[in-house]
C-alpha atoms as a PDB file:
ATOM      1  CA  UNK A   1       0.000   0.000   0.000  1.00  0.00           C
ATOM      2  CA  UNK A   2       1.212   3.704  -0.935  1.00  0.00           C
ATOM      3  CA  UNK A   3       1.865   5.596   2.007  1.00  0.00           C
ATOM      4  CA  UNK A   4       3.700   8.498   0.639  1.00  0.00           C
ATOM      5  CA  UNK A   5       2.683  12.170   1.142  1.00  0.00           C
ATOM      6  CA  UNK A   6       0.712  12.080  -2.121  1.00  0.00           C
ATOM      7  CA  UNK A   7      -1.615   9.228  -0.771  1.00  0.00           C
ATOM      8  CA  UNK A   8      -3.230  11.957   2.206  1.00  0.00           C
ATOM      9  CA  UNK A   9      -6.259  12.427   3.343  1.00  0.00           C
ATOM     10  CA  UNK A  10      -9.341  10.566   1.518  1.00  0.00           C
ATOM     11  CA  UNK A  11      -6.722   8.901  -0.196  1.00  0.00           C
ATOM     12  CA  UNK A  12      -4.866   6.877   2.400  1.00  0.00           C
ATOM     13  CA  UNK A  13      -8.217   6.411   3.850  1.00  0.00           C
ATOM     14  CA  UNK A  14      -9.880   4.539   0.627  1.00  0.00           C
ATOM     15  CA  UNK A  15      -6.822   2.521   0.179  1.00  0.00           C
ATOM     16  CA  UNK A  16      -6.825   1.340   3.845  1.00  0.00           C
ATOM     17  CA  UNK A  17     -10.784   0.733   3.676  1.00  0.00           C
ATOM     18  CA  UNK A  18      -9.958  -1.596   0.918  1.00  0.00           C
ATOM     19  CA  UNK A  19      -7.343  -3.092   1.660  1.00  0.00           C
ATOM     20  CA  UNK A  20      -9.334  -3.787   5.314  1.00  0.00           C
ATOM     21  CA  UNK A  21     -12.143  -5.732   3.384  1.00  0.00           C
ATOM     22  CA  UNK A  22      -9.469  -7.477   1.272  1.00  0.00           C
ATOM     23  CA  UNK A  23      -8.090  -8.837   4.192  1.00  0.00           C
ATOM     24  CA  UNK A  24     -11.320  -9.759   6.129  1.00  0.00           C
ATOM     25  CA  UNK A  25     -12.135 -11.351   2.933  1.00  0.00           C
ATOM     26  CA  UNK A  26      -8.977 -13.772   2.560  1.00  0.00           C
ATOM     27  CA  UNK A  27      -9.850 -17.375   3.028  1.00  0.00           C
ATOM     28  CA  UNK A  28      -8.415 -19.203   6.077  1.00  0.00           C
ATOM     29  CA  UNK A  29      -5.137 -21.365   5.531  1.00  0.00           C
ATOM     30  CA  UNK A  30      -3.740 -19.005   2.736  1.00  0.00           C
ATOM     31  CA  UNK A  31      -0.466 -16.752   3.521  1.00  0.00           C
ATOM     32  CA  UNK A  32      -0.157 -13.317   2.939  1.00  0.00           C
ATOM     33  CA  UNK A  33       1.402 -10.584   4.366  1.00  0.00           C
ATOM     34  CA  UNK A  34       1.355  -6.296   4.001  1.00  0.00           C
ATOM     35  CA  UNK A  35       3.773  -4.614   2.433  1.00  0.00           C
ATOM     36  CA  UNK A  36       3.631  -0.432   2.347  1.00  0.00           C
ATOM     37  CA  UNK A  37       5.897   2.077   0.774  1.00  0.00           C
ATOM     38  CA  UNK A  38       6.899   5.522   0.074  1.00  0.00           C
ATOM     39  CA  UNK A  39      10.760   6.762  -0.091  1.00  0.00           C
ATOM     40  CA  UNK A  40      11.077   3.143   1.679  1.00  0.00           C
ATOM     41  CA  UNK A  41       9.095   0.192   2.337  1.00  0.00           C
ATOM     42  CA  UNK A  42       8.000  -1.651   5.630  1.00  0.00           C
ATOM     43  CA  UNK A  43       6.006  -5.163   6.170  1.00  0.00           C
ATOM     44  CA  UNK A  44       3.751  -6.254   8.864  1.00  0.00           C
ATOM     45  CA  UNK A  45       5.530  -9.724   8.956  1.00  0.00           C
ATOM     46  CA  UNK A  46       9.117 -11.014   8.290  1.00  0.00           C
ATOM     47  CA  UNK A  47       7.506 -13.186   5.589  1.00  0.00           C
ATOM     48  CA  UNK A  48       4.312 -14.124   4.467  1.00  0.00           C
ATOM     49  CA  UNK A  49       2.215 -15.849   7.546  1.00  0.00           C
ATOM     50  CA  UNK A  50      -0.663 -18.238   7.499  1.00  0.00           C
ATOM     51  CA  UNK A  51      -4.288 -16.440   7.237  1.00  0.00           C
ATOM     52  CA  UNK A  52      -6.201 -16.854  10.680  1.00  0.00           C
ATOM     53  CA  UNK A  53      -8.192 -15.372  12.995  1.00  0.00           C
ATOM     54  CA  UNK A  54      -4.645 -14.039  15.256  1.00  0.00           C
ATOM     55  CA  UNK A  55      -2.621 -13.082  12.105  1.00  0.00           C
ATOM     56  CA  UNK A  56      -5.798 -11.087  10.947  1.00  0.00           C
ATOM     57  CA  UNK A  57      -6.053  -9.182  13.905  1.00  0.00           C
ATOM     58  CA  UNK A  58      -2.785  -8.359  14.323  1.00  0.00           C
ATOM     59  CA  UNK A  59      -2.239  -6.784  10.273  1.00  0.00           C
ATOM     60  CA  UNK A  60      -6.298  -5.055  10.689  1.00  0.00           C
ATOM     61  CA  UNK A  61      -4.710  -3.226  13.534  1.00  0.00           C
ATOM     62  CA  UNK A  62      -1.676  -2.580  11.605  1.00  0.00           C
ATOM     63  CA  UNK A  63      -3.261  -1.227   8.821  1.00  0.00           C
ATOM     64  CA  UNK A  64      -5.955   1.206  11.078  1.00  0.00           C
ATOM     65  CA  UNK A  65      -2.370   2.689  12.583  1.00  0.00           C
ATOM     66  CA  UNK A  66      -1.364   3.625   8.811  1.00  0.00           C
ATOM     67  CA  UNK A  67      -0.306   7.318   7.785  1.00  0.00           C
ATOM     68  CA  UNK A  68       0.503   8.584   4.630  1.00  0.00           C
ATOM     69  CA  UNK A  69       4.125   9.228   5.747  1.00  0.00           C
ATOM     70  CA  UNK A  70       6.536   7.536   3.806  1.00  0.00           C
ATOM     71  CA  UNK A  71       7.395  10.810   2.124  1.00  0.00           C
ATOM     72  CA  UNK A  72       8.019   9.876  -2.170  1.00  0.00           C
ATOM     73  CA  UNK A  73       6.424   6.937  -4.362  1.00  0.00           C
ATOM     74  CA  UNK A  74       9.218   4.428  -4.715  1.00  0.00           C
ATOM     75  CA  UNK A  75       7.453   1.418  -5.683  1.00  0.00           C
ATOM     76  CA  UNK A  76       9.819  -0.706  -7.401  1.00  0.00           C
ATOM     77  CA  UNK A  77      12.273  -1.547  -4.673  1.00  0.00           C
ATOM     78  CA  UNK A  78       9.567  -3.394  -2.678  1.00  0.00           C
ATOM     79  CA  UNK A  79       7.960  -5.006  -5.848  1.00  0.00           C
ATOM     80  CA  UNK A  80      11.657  -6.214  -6.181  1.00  0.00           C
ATOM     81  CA  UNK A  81      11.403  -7.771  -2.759  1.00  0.00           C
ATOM     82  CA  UNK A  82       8.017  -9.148  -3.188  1.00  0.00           C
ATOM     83  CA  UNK A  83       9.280 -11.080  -6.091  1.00  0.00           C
ATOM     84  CA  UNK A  84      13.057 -12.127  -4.719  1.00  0.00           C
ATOM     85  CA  UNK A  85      10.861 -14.246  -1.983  1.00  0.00           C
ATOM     86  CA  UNK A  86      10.721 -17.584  -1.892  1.00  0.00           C
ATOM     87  CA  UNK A  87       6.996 -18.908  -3.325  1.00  0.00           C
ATOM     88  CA  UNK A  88       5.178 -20.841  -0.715  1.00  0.00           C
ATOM     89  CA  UNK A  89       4.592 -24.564  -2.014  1.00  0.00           C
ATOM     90  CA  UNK A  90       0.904 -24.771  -3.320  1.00  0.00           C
ATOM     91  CA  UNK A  91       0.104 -21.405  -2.368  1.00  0.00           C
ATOM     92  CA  UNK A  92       0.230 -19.001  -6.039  1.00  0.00           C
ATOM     93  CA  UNK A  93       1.188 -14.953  -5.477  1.00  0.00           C
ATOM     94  CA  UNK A  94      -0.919 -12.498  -5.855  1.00  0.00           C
ATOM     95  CA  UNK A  95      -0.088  -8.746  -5.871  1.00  0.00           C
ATOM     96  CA  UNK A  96      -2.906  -6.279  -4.723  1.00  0.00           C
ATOM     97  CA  UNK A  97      -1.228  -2.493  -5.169  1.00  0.00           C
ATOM     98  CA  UNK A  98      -2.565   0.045  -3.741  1.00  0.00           C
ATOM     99  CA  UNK A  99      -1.554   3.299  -4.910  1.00  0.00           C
ATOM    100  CA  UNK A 100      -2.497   6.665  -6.638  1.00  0.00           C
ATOM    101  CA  UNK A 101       0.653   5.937  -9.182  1.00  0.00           C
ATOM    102  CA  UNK A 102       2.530   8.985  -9.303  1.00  0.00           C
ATOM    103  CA  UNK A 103       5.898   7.201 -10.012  1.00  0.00           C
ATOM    104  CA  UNK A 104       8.805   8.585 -12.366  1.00  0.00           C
ATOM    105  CA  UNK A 105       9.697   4.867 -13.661  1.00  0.00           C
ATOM    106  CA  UNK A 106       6.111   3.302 -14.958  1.00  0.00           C
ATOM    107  CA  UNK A 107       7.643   1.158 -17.773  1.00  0.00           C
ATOM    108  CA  UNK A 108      10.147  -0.278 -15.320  1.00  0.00           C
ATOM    109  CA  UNK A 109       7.529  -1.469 -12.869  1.00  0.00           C
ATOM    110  CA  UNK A 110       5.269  -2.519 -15.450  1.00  0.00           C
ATOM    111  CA  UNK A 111       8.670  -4.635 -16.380  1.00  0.00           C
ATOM    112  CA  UNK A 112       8.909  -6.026 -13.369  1.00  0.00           C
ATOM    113  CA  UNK A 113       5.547  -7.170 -13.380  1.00  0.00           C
ATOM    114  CA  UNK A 114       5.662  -9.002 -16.781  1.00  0.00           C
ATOM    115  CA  UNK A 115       8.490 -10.684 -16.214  1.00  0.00           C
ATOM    116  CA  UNK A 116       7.211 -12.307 -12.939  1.00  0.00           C
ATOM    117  CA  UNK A 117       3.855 -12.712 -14.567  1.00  0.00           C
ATOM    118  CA  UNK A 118       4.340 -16.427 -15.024  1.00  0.00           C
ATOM    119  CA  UNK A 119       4.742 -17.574 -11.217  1.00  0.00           C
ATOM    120  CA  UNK A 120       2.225 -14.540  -9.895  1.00  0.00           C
ATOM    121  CA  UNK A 121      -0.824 -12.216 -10.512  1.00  0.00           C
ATOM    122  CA  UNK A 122      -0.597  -8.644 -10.035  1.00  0.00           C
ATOM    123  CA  UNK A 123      -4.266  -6.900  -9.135  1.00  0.00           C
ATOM    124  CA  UNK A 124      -3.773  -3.191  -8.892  1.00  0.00           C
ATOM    125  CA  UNK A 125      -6.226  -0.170  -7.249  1.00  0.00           C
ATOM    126  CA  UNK A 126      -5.479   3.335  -8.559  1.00  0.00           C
ATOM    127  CA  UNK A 127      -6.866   5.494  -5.653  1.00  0.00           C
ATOM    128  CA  UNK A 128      -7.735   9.050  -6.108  1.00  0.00           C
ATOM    129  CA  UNK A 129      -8.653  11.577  -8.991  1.00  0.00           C
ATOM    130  CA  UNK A 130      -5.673  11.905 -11.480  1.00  0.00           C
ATOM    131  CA  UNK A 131      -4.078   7.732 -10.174  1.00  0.00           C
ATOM    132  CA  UNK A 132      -2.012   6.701 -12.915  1.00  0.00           C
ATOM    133  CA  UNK A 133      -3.850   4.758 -15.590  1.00  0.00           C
ATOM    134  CA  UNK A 134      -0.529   3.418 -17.315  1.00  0.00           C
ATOM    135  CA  UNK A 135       1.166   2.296 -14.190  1.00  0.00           C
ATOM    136  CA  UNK A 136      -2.816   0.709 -12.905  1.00  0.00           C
ATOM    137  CA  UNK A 137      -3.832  -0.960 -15.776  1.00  0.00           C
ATOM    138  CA  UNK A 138      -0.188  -1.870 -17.056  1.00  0.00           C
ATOM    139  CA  UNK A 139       0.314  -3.506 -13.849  1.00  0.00           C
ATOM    140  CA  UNK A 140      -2.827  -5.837 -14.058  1.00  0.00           C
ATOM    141  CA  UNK A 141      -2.764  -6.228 -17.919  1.00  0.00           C
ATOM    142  CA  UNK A 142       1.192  -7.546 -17.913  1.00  0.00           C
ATOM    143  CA  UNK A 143       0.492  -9.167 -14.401  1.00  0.00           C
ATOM    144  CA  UNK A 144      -2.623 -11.031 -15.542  1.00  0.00           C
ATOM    145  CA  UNK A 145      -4.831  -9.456 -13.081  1.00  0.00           C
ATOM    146  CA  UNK A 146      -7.687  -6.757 -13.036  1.00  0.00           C
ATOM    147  CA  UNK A 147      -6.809  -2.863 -12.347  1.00  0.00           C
ATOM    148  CA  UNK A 148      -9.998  -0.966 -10.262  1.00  0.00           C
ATOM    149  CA  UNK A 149     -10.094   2.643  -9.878  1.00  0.00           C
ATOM    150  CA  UNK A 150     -10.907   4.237  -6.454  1.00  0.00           C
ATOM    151  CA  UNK A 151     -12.375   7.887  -6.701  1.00  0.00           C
ATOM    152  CA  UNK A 152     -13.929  10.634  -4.244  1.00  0.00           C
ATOM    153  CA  UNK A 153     -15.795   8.492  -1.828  1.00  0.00           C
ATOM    154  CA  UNK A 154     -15.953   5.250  -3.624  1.00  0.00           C
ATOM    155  CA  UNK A 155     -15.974   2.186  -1.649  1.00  0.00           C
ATOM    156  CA  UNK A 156     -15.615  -0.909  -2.438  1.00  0.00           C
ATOM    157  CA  UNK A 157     -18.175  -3.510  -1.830  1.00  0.00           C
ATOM    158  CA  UNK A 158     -17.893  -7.281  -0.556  1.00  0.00           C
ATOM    159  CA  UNK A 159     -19.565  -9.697  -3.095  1.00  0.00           C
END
């Protein structure tokens, strides 16, 4: 999830109220874990953890604490990191990105993306007026996902 300064305000909120129903929605057994940047990148969990009702908890309150405070959008050095960890067995990556895409090196993250595309999916939310619309839909076209644009007080809904 974006956290830099750009991401303020409704913007950091949207992204945070979906990526809360995201992870309320994640079935039980899977592994995940949160990732956010800005001019650098933190994780909830050393690696990827198994989905339950503790490890849930523990990344919803995470994500409530939040800010957009990570000052710039550098996105490829943790989409680098994502992708140099090791897969777990039976369990197939997905990337949800959540960000309003003001980068300086789109084709080089869209890159990235494609050439991981075989071993993962990429799913990407462009949150706010003006999000990037080659970085969002580049992401999820070359990482064989969908790209969903958040704007003024949409929400997304459970299904």
């Amino acid at each position: 999830m974006d956290r830099s300064g750009s991401m303020s305000n409704t913007r950091i909120r949207s992204a945070k109220d979906t990526l809360l129903l995201l992870l309320k929605s994640l079935p039980i057994g899977c592994y995940f874990n949160i990732y956010s940047f800005g001019s650098r990148y933190e994780h909830i969990f050393l690696k990827s953890v198994e989905y339950s009702q503790q490890t849930m908890e523990e990344a919803l309150k995470k994500v409530e604490q939040m800010e957009a405070n990570l000052g710039g959008t550098e996105i490829l050095e943790p989409i680098k990191h994502i992708y140099s960890q090791p897969c777990i067995p039976n369990q197939p990556r997905q990337l949800f990105v959540f960000t309003d895409g003001e980068v300086g090196n789109t084709k080089e993250v869209i890159d990235l993306v494609k050439k991981n595309s075989g071993s993962h999916r990429c799913f990407s939310f462009g949150i706010g007026e003006g999000a990037s619309s080659a970085l969002i839909n580049g992401m999820a076209k070359e990482g064989g996902g969908h790209a969903q644009f958040i704007t003024g007080t949409d929400r997304m809904q459970p299904k």
